[in-house]
Protein backbone atom coordinates (compact mmCIF):
# COMPACT_ATOMS: atom_id res chain seq x y z
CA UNK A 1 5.10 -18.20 -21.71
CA UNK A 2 8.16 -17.65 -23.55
CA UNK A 3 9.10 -14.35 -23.43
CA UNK A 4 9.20 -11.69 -20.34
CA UNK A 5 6.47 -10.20 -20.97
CA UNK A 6 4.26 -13.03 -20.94
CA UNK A 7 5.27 -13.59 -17.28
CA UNK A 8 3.13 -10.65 -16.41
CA UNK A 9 0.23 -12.06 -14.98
CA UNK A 10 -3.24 -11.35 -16.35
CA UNK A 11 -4.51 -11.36 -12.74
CA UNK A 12 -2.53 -11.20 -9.66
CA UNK A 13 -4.45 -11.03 -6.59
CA UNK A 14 -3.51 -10.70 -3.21
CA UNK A 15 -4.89 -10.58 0.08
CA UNK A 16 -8.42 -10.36 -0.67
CA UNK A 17 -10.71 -10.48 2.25
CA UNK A 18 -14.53 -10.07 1.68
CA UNK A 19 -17.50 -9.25 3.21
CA UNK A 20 -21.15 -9.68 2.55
CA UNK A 21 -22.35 -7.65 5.55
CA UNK A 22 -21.55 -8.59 8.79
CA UNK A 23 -20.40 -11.91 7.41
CA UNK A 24 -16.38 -12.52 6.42
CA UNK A 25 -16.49 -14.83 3.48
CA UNK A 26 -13.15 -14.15 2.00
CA UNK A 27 -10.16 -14.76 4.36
CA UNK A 28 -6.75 -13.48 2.39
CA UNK A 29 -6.92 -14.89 -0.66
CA UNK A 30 -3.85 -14.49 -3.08
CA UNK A 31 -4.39 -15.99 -6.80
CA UNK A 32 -2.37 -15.42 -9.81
CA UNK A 33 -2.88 -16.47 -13.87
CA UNK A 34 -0.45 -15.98 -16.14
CA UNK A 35 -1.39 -15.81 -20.44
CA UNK A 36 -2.43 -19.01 -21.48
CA UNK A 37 -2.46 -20.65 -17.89
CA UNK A 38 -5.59 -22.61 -17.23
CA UNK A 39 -5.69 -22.81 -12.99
CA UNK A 40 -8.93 -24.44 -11.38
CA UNK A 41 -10.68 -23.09 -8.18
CA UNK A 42 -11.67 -26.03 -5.93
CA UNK A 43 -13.84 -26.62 -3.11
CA UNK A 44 -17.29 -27.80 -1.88
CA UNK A 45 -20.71 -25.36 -1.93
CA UNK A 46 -20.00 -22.29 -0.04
CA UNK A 47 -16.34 -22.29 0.59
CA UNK A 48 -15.66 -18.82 -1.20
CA UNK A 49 -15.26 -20.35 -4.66
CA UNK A 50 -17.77 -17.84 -6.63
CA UNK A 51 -17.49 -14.78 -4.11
CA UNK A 52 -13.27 -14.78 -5.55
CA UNK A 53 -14.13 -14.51 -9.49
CA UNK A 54 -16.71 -11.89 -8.12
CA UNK A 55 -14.54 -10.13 -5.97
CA UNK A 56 -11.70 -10.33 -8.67
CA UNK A 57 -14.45 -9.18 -11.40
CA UNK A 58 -15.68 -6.71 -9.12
CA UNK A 59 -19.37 -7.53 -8.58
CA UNK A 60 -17.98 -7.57 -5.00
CA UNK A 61 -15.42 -5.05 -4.10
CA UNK A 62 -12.92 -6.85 -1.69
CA UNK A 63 -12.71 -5.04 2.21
CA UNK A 64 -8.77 -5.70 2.07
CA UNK A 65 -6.40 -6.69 -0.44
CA UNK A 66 -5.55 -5.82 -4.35
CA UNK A 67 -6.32 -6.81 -7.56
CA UNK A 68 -3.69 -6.36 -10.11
CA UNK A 69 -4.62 -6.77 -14.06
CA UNK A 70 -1.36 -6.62 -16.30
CA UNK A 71 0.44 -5.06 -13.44
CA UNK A 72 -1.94 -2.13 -13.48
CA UNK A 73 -4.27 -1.63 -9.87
CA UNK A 74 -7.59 -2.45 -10.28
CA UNK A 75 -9.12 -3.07 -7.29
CA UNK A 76 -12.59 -1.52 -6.75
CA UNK A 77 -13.07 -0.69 -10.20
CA UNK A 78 -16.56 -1.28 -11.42
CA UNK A 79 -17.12 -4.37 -13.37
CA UNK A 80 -17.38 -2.87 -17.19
CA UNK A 81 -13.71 -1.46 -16.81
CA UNK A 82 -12.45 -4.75 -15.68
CA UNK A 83 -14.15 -6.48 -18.15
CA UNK A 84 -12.41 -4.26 -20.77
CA UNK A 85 -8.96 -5.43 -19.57
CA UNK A 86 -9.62 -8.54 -21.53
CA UNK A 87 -11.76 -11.03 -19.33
CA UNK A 88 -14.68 -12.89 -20.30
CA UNK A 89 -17.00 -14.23 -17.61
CA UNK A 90 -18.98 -17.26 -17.96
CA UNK A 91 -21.71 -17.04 -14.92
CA UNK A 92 -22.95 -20.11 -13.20
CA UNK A 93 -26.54 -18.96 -14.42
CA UNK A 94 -25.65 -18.02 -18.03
CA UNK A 95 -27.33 -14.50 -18.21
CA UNK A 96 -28.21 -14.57 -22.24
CA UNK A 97 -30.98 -12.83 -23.10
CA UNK A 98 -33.89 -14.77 -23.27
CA UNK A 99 -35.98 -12.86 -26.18
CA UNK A 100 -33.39 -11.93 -28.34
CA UNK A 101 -31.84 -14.72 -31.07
CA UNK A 102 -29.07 -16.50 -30.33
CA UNK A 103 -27.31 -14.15 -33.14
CA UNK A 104 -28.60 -11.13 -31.71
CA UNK A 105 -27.08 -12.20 -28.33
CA UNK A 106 -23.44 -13.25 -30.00
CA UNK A 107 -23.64 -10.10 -31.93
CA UNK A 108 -24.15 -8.07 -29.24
CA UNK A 109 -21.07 -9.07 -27.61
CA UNK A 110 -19.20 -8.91 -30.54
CA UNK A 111 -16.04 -6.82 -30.09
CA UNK A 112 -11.86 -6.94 -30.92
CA UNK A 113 -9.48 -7.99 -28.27
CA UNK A 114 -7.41 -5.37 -26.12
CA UNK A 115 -4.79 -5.51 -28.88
CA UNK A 116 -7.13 -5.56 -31.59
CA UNK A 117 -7.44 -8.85 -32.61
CA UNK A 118 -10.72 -10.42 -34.06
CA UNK A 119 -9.47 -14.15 -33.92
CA UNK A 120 -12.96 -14.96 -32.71
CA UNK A 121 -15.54 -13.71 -35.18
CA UNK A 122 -19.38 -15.17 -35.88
CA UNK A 123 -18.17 -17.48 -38.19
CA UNK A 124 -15.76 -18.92 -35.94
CA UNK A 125 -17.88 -19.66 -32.97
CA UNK A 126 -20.84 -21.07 -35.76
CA UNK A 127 -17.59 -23.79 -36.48
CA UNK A 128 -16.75 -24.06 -32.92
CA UNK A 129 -20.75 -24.91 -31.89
CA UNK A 130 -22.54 -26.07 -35.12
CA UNK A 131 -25.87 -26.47 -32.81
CA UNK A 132 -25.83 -23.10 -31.93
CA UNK A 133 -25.44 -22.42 -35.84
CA UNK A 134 -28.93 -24.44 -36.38
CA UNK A 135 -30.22 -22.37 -33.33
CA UNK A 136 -29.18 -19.20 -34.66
CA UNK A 137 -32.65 -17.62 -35.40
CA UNK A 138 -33.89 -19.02 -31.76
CA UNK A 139 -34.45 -16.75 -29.33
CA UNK A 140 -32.21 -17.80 -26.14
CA UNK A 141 -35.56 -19.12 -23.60
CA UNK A 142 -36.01 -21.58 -27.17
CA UNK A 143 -32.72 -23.09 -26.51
CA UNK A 144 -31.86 -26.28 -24.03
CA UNK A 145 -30.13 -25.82 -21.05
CA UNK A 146 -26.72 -26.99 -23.08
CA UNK A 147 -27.63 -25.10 -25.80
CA UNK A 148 -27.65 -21.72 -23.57
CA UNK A 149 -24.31 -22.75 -22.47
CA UNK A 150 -22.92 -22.69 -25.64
CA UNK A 151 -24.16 -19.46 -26.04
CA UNK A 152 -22.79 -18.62 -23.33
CA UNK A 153 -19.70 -19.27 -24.41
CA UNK A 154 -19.46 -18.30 -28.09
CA UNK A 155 -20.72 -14.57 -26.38
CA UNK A 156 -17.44 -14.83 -24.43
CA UNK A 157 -15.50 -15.54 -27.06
CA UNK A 158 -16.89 -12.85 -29.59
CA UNK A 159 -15.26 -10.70 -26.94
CA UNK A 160 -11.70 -12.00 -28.10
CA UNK A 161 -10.72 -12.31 -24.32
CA UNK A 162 -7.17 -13.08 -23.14
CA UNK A 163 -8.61 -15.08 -20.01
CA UNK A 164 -12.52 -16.61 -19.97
CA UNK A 165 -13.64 -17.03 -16.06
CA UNK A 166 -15.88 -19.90 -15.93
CA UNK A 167 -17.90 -20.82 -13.07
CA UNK A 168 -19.64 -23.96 -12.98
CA UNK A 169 -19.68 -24.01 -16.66
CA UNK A 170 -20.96 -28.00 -16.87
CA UNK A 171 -23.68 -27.42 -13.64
CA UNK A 172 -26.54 -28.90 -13.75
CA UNK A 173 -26.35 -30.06 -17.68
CA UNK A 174 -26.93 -33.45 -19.14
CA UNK A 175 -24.05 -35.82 -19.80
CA UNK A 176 -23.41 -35.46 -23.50
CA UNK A 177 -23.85 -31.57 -23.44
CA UNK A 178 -21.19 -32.10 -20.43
CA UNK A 179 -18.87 -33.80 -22.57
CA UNK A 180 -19.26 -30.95 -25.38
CA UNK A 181 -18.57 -28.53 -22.98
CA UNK A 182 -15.13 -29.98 -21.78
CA UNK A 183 -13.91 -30.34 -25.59
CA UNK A 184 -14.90 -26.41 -25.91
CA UNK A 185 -12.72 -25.91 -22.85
CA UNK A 186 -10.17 -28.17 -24.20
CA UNK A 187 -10.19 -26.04 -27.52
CA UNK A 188 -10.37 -22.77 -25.98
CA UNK A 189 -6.71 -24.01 -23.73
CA UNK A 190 -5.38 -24.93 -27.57
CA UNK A 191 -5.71 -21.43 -28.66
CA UNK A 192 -4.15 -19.74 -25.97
CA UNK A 193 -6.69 -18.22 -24.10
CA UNK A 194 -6.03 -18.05 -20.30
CA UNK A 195 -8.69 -19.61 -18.01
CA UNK A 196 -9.70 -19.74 -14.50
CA UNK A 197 -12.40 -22.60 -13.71
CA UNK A 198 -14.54 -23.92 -11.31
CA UNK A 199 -16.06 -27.44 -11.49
CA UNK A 200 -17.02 -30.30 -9.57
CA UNK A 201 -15.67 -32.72 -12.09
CA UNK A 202 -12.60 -33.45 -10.79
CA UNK A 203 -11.11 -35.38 -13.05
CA UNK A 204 -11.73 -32.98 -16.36
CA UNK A 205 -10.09 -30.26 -14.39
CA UNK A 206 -7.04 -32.04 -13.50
CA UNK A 207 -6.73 -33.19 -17.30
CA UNK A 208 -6.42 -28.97 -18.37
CA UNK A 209 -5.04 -26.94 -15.08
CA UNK A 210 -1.83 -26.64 -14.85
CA UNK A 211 -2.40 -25.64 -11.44
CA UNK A 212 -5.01 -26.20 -9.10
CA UNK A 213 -6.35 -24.24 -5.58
CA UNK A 214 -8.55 -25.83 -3.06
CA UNK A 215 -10.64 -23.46 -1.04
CA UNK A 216 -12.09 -23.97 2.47
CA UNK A 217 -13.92 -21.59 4.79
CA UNK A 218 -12.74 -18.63 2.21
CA UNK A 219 -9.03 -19.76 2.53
CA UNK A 220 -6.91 -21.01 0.01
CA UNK A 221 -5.56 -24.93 1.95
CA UNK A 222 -3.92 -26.43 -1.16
CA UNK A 223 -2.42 -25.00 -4.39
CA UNK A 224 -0.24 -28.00 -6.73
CA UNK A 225 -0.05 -28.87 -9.95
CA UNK A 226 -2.97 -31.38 -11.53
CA UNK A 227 -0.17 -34.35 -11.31
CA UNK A 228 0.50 -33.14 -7.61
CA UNK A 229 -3.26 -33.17 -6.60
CA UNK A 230 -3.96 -36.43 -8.74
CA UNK A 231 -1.51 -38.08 -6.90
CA UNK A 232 -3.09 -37.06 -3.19
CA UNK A 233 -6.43 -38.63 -3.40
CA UNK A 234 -6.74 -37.90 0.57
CA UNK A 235 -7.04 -34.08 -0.36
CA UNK A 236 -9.45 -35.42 -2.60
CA UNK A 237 -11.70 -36.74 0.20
CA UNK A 238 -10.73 -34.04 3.35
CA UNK A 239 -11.72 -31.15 1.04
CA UNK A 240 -13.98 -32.22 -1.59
CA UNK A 241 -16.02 -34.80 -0.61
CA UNK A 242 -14.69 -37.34 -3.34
């Protein structure tokens, strides 16, 4: 974030309500990620959390409010054109597909950045996840529920995104395929690649945001830095149940 033109956010949303039906989820939300910011998305179950990447991502047009990639208006645009502004989306439930190989999935996916660049290629993500390099002739329901995250992953990458969107990317996985999943994260904030995450592990996220939002009843109640939030374990408790 040297330069001006880095300080032209990836995403800058603003005012996003939502809707699903009758029922208001979203209530004004305003988020912004600049290139190579990592910012986390906290809250417990069903504060909003998932319907934001969705509505920013739009799998749910917002009812109110903008969505801004690069400067440029996106809001309401389907999904695929979105997508091609340079964002990879890591979904809570994975979405591989289950009866084609793990490199048939990665290659699949497989395509330059929006300036061209093809920093991430096959080999690349076989260094990055050796496992998924032994898996590689598996098809993706053969694979562990770690292993399919990984997947999930190196298919984001093979995208050569600017920003990965990651939503619940360590759910319901066992410890050590946790702790693998953090050091990806780790490496993918070493390279440069924007992120926005959610996660219940508190402590993980703290250790690579830079800056942190708490969301409540599909309102944004707290945005501070990770050494701002550490330092406030009451938020911790009032908001998140820790």
């Amino acid at each position: 974030m040297t330069s001006a033109a880095d300080r032209v956010p990836i995403i800058q949303a603003t005012g996003l309500h939502t809707h699903y039906g009758a029922s208001h989820i979203l209530h004004g939300i305003d988020l912004t990620v600049y290139p190579g910011e990592t910012v986390s998305l906290l809250g417990r179950n069903g504060m909003g959390k998932t319907t934001t990447l969705r509505t920013i991502l739009g799998l749910t047009p917002p009812s109110k409010g903008q969505v801004l990639i690069y400067g440029k208006d996106m809001t309401g645009q389907p999904t695929h054109r979105i997508i091609r502004q340079g964002i990879a989306y890591v979904p809570e439930d994975r979405e591989i597909f289950p009866t084609l190989s793990v490199l048939e999935n990665l290659i699949m996916a497989a395509r330059p950045g929006v300036g061209g660049n093809r920093d991430w290629t096959l080999d690349r993500v076989y260094e990055t996840f050796p496992r998924i390099y032994e898996r590689r002739h598996h098809m993706g329901n053969q694979l562990s529920g770690g292993e399919q995250q990984m997947l999930t992953f190196g298919r984001a990458l093979m995208t050569n995104p600017n920003l990965i969107i990651m939503d619940e990317a360590t759910e319901g996985l066992a410890p050590l395929a946790r702790k693998e999943i953090w050091s990806v994260i780790r490496t993918i904030k070493e390279t440069g690649i924007a992120s926005i995450i959610i996660d219940k592990e508190i402590r993980e996220l703290l250790g690579v945001a830079e800056r942190n939002h708490i969301i409540s009843k599909g309102s944004i109640v707290y945005q501070g830095s990770s050494e701002e939030l550490a330092a406030q374990p009451d938020i911790h408790k009032q908001h998140m149940g820790v």
